[in-house]
C-alpha atoms as a PDB file:
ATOM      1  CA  UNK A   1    -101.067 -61.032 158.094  1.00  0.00           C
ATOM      2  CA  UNK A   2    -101.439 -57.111 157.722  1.00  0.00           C
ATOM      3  CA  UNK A   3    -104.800 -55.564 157.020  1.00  0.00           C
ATOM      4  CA  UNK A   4    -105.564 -52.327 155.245  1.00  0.00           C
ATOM      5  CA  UNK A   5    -108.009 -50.229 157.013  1.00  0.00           C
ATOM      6  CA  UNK A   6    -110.530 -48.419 155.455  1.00  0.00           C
ATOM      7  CA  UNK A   7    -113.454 -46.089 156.731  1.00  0.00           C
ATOM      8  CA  UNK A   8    -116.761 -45.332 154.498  1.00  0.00           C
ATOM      9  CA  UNK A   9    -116.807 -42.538 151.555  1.00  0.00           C
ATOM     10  CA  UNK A  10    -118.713 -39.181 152.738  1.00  0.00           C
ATOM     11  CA  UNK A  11    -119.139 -38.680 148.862  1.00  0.00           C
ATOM     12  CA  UNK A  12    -119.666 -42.029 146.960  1.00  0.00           C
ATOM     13  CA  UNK A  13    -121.701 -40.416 144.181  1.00  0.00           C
ATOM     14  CA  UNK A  14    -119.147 -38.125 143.672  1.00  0.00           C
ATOM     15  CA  UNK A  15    -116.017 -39.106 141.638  1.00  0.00           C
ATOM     16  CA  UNK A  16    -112.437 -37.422 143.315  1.00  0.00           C
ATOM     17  CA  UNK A  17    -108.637 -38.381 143.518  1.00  0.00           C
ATOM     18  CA  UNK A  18    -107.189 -38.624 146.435  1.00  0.00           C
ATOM     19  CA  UNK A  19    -103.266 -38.880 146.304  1.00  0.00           C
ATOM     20  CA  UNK A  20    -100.826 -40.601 148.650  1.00  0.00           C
ATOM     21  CA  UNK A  21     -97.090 -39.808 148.050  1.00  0.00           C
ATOM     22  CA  UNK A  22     -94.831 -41.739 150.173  1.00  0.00           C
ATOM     23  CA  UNK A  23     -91.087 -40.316 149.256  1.00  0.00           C
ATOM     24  CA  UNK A  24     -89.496 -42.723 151.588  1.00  0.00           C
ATOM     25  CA  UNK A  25     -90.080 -46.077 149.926  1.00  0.00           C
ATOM     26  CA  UNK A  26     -86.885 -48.724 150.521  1.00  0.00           C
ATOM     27  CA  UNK A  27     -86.784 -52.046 149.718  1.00  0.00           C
ATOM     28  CA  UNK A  28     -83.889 -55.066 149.033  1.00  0.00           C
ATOM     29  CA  UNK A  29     -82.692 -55.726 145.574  1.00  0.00           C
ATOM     30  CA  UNK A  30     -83.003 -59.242 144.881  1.00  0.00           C
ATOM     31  CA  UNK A  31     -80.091 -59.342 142.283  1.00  0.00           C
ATOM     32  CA  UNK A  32     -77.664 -57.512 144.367  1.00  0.00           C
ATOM     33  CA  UNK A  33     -78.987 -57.757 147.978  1.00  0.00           C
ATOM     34  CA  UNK A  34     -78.601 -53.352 148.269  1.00  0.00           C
ATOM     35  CA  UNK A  35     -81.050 -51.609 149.363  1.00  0.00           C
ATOM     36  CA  UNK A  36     -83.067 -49.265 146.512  1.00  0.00           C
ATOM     37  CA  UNK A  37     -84.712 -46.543 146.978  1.00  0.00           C
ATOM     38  CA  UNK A  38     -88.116 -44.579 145.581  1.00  0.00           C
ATOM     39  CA  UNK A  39     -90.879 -42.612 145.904  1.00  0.00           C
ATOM     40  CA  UNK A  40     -94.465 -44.186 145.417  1.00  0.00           C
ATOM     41  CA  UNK A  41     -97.130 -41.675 144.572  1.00  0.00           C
ATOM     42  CA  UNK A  42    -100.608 -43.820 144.646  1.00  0.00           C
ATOM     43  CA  UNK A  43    -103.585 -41.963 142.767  1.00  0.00           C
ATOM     44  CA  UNK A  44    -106.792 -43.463 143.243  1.00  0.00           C
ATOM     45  CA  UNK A  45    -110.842 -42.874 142.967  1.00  0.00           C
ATOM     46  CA  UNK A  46    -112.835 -44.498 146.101  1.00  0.00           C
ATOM     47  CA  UNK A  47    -116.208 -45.951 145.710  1.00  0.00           C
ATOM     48  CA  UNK A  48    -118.050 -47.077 149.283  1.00  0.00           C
ATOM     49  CA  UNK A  49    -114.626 -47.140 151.023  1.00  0.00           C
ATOM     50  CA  UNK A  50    -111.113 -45.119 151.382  1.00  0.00           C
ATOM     51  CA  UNK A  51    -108.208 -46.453 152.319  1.00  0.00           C
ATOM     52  CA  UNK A  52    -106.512 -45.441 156.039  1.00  0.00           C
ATOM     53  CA  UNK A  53    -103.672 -43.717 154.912  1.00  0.00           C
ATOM     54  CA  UNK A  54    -101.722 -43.431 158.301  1.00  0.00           C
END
């Protein structure tokens, strides 16, 4: 089972974005069995903890 990492928020009184674009998303499609393809662009506001974007 995977885990997502995450390390403690210099700033968590301060409200940012922080955005993660990943333009090389693939997965299976179920009805057809090709592959797909996509970019995911993930916008989010931390609290206590941001996530390890490796």
């Amino acid at each position: 089972m995977a885990n997502i990492e995450v390390f403690p928020n210099k700033y968590p009184n301060r409200d940012y974005e922080i955005t993660h674009v990943n333009p090389e998303f693939t997965s299976v499609c179920p009805v057809t069995g090709l592959p797909d393809f996509a970019t995911i662009t993930l916008y989010y506001i931390p609290d206590e903890l941001c996530i390890e974007l490796k």
